[in-house]
Protein backbone atom coordinates (compact mmCIF):
# COMPACT_ATOMS: atom_id res chain seq x y z
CA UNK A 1 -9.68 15.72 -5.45
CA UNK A 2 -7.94 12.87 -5.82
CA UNK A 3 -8.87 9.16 -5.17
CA UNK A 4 -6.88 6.40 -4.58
CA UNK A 5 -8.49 2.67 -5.00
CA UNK A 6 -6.73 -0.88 -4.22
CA UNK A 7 -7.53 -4.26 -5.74
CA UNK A 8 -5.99 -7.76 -5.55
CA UNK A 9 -6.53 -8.39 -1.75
CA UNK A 10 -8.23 -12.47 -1.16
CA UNK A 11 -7.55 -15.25 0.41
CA UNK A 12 -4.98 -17.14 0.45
CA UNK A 13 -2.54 -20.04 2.10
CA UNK A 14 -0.16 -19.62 4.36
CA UNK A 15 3.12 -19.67 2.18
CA UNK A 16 1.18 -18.29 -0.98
CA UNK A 17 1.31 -14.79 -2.52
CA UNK A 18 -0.50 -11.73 -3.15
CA UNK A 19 0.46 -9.01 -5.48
CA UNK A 20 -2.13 -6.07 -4.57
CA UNK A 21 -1.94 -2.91 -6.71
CA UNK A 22 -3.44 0.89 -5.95
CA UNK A 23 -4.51 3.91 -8.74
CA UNK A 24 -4.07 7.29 -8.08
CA UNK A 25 -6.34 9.67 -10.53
CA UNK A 26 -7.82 12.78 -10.04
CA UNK A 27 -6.14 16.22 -9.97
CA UNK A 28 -2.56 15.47 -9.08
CA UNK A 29 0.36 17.67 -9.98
CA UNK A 30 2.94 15.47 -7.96
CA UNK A 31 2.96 12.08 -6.17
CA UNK A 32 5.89 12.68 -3.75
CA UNK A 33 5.49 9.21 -1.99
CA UNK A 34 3.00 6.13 -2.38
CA UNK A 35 2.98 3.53 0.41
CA UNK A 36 0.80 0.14 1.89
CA UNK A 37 -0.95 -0.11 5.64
CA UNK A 38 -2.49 -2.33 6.81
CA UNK A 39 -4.88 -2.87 10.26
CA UNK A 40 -5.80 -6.06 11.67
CA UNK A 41 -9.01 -6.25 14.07
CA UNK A 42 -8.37 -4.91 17.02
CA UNK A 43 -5.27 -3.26 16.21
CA UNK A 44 -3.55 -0.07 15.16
CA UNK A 45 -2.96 0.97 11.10
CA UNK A 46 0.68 0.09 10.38
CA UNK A 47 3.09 1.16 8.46
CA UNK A 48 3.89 -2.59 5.67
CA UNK A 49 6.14 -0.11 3.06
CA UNK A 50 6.60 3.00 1.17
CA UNK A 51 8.49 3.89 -1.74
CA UNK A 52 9.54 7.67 -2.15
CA UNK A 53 9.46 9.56 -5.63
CA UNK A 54 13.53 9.05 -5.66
CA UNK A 55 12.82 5.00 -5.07
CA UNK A 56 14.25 4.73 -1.54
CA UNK A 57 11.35 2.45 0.16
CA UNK A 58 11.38 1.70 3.65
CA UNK A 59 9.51 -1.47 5.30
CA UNK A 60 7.96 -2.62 8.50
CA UNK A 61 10.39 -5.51 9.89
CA UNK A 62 8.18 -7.70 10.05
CA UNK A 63 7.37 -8.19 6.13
CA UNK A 64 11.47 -7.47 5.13
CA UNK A 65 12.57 -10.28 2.84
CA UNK A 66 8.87 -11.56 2.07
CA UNK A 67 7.40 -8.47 0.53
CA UNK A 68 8.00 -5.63 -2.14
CA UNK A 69 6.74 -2.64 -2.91
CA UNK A 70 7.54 -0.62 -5.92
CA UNK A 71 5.87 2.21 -8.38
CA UNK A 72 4.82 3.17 -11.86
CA UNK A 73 3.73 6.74 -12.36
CA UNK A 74 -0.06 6.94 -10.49
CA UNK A 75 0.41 3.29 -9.31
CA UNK A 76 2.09 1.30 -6.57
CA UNK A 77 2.28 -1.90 -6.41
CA UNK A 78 2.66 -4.44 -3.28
CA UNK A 79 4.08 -8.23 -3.81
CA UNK A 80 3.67 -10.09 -0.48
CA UNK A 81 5.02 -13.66 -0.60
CA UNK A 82 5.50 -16.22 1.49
CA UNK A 83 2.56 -14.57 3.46
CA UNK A 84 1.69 -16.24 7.54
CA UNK A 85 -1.57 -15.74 9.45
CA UNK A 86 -0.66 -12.87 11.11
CA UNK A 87 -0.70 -10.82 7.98
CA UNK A 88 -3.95 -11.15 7.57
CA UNK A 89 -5.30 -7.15 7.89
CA UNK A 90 -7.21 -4.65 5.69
CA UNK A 91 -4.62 -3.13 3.83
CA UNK A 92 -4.97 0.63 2.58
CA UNK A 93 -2.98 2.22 0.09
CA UNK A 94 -1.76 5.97 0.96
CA UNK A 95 -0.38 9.08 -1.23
CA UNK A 96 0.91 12.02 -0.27
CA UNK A 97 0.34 14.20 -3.24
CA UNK A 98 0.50 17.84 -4.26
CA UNK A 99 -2.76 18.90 -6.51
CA UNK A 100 -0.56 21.86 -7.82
CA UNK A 101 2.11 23.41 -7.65
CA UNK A 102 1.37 26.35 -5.69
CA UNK A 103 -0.56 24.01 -2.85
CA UNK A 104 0.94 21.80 0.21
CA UNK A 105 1.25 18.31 -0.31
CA UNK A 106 -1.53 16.21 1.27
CA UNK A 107 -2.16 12.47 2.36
CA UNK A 108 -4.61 10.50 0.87
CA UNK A 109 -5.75 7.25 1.72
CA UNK A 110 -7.76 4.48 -0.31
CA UNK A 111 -10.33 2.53 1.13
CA UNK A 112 -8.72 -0.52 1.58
CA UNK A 113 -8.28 -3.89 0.61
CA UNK A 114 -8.87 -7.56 2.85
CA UNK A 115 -6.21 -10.31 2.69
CA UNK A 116 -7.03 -13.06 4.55
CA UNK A 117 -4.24 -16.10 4.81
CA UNK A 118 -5.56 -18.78 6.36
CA UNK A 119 -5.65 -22.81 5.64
């Protein structure tokens, strides 16, 4: 099994930062890509950014320029500056990770973290 768990999520200003930060552990062979969501009430989970075991990292337009994801080993990592209201979401870390090396990869999702930017 493998479990995934975020920390850093808050509150904070608009204009502030957050740097939020996931662990992988468990029984995990490979980590072929690590990546942030996030959901806001009454909306869908969206893709914020990703970063693939090579380093390529894609992100959602609408955080481009303000936030940063990157990865060490079994953790990833999520800057967010200059952050607005409408950021404000549960944000869940994902993996897609192969347990050995004979199995499928699989996605696997944390619980989730709240950031809440508000004055």
């Amino acid at each position: 099994q493998v479990h995934l768990v975020e920390s850093g999520g808050g509150l904070v200003q608009p204009g502030g930062s957050l740097r939020l930060s996931c662990a992988a552990s468990g029984s995990i062979f490979e980590i072929n890509s690590m990546g942030w969501y996030r959901q806001a009430p009454g909306k869908q989970r969206e893709l914020v950014a990703a970063i693939m075991s090579g380093g390529s990292t894609n992100y959602a337009d609408s955080v481009k320029g303000r936030f940063t994801v990157s990865r060490d080993n079994a953790m990833v990592y999520l800057q967010m500056n200059s952050l607005k209201p409408e950021d404000t979401a549960l944000y869940y870390c994902n993996a897609i990770v192969a347990v050995t090396d004979r199995e499928p990869n699989r996605l696997y999702w944390g619980q989730g973290t709240q950031v809440t930017v508000s004055s």
